[in-house]
C-alpha atoms as a PDB file:
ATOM      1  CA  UNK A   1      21.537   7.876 -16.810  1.00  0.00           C
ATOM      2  CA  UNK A   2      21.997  10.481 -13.535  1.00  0.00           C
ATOM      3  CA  UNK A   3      20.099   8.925 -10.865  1.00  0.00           C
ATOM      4  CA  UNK A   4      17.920  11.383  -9.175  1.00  0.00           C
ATOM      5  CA  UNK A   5      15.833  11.592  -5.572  1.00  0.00           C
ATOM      6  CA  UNK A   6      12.295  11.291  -7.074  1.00  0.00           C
ATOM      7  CA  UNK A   7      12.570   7.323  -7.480  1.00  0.00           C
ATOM      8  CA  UNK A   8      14.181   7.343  -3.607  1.00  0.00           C
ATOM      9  CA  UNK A   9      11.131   9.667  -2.582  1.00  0.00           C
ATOM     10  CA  UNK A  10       8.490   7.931  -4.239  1.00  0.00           C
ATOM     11  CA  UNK A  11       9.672   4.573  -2.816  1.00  0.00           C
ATOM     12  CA  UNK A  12      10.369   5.893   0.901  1.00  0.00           C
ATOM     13  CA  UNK A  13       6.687   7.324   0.609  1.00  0.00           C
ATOM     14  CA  UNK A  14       5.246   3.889  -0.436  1.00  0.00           C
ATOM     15  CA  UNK A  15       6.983   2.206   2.596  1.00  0.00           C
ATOM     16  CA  UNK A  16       5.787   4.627   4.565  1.00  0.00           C
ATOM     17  CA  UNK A  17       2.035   4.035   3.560  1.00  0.00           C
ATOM     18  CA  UNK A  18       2.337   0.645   3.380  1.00  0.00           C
ATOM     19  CA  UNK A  19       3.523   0.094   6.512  1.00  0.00           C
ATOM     20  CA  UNK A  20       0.124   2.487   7.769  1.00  0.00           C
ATOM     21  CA  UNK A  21      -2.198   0.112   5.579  1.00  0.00           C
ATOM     22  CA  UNK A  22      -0.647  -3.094   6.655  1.00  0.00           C
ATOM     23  CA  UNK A  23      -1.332  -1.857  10.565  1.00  0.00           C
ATOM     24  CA  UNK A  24      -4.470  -0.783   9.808  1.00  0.00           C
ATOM     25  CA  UNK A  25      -5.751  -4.154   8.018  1.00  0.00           C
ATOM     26  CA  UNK A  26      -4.225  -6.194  11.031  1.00  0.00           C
ATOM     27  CA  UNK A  27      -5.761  -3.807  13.461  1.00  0.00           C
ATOM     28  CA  UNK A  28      -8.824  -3.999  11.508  1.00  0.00           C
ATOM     29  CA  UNK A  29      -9.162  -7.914  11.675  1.00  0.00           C
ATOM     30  CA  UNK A  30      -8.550  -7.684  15.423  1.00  0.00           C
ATOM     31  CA  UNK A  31     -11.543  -5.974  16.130  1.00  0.00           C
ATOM     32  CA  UNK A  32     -13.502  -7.895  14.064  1.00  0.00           C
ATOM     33  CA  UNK A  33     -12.316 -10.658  16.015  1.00  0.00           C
ATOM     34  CA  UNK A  34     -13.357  -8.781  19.546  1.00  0.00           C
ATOM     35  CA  UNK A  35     -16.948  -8.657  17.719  1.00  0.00           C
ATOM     36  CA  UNK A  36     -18.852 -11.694  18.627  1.00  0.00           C
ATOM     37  CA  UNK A  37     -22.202  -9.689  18.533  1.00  0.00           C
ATOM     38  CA  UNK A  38     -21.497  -8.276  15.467  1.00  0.00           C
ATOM     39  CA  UNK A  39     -20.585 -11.383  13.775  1.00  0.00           C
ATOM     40  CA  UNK A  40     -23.715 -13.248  15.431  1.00  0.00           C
ATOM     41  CA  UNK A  41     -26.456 -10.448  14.115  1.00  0.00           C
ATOM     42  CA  UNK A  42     -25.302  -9.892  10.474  1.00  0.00           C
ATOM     43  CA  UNK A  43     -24.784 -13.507   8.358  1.00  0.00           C
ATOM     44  CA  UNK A  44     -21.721 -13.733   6.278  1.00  0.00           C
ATOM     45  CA  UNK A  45     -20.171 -10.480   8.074  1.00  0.00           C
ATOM     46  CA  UNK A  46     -17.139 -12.544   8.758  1.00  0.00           C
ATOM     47  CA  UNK A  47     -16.868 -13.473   5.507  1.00  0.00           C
ATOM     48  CA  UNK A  48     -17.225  -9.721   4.187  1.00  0.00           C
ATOM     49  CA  UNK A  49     -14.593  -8.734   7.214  1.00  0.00           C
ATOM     50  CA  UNK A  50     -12.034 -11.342   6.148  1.00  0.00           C
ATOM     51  CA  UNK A  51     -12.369 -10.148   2.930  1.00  0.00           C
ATOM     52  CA  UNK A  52     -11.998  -6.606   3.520  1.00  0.00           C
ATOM     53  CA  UNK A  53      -9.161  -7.268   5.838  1.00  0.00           C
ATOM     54  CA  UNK A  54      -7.415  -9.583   3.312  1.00  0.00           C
ATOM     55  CA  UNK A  55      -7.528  -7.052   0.495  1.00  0.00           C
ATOM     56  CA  UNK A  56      -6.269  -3.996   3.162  1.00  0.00           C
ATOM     57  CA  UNK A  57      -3.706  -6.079   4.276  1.00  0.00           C
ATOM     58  CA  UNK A  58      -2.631  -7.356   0.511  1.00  0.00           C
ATOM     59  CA  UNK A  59      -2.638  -3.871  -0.761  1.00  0.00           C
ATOM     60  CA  UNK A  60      -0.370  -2.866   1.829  1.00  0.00           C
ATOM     61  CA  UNK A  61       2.066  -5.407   1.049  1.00  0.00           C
ATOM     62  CA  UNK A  62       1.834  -4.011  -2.864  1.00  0.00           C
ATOM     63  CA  UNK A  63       2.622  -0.468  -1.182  1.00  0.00           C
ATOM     64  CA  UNK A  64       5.512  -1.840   0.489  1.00  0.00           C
ATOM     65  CA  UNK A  65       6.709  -4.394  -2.661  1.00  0.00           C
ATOM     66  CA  UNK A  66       6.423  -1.355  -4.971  1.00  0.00           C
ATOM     67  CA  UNK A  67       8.452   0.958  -2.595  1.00  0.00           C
ATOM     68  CA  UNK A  68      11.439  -1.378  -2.136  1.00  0.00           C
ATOM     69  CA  UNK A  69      11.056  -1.947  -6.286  1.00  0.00           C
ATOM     70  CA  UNK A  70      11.341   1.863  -6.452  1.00  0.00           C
ATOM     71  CA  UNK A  71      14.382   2.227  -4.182  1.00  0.00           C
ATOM     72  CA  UNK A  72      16.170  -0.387  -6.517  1.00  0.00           C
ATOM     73  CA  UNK A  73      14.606   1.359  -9.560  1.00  0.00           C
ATOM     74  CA  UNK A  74      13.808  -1.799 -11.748  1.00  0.00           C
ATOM     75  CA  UNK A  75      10.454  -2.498 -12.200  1.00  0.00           C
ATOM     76  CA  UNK A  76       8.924   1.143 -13.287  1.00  0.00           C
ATOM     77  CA  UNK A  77       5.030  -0.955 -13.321  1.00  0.00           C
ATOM     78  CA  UNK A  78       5.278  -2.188  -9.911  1.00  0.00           C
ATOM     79  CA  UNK A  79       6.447   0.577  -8.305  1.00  0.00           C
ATOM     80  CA  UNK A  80       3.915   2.539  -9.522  1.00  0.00           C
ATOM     81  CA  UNK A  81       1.422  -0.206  -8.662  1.00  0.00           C
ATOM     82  CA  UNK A  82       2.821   0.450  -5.241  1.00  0.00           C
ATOM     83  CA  UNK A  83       2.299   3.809  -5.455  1.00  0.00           C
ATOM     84  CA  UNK A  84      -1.477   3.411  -6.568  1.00  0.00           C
ATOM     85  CA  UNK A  85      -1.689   1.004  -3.289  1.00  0.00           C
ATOM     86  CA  UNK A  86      -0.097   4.549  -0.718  1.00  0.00           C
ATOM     87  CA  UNK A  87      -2.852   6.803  -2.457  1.00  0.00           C
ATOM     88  CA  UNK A  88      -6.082   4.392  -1.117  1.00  0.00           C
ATOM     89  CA  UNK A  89      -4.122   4.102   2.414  1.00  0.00           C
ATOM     90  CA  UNK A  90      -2.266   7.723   2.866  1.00  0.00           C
ATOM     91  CA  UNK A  91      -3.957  10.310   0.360  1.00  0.00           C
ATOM     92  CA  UNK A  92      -1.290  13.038   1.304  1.00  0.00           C
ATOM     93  CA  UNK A  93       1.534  10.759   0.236  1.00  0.00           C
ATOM     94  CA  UNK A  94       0.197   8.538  -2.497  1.00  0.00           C
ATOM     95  CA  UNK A  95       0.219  11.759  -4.520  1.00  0.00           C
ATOM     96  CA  UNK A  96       3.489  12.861  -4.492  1.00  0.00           C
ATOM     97  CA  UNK A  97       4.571   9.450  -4.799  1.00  0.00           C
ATOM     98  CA  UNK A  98       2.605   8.360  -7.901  1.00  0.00           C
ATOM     99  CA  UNK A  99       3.931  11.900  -9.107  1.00  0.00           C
ATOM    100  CA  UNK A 100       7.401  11.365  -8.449  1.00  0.00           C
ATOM    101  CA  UNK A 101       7.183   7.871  -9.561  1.00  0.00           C
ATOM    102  CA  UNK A 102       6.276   8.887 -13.307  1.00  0.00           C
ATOM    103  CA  UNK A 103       8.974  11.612 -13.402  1.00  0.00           C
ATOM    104  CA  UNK A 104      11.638   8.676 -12.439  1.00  0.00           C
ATOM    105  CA  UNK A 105      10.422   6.653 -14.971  1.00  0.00           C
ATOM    106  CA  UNK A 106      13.772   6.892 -16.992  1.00  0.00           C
ATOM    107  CA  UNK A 107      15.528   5.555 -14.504  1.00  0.00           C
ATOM    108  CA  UNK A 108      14.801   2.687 -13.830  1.00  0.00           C
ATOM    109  CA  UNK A 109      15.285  -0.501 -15.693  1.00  0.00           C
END
């Protein structure tokens, strides 16, 4: 089995947009937090933000689980799971990495 770039690519690409999500979802909750107003006028909108914020925040962390998993090319699911996660954050490069995760798929174990 010749190991190729695509696996490396794809999971360099996931870091990358997982990284952007997980920023995002923390900068997210921190203005929520600088909200009071907000939070006061609409019931259960911190519920709704904390719940938006926890799912930004946890798909980022599958971006960036799913890139490492692709550098180390062994589990072909969850590094295409991670590549699912880049698309939602960083259209441009969830696409080539979902791409160039299924073309690696031999390689990994």
């Amino acid at each position: 089995m010749e190991k190729t770039w695509k696996p490396t690519t794809a999971g360099i690409l996931n870091i990358i947009a997982g990284v952007i999500g997980l920023i995002s979802g923390i900068m997210f909750k921190l203005a929520a937090e600088g909200q009071p107003l907000l939070l006061a006028m609409i019931p259960k909108a911190g519920m709704l933000l904390g719940a938006v914020t926890g799912l930004v925040i946890a798909l980022g962390i599958v971006a960036i689980v799913g890139g490492f998993y692709a550098l180390k090319r062994r589990i072909w699911g969850l590094a295409l799971a991670g590549s699912l996660c880049s698309l939602i954050f960083v259209f441009p490069l969830g696409i080539p990495a979902i791409v160039f995760t299924a073309m690696g798929k031999g390689e990994f174990e």
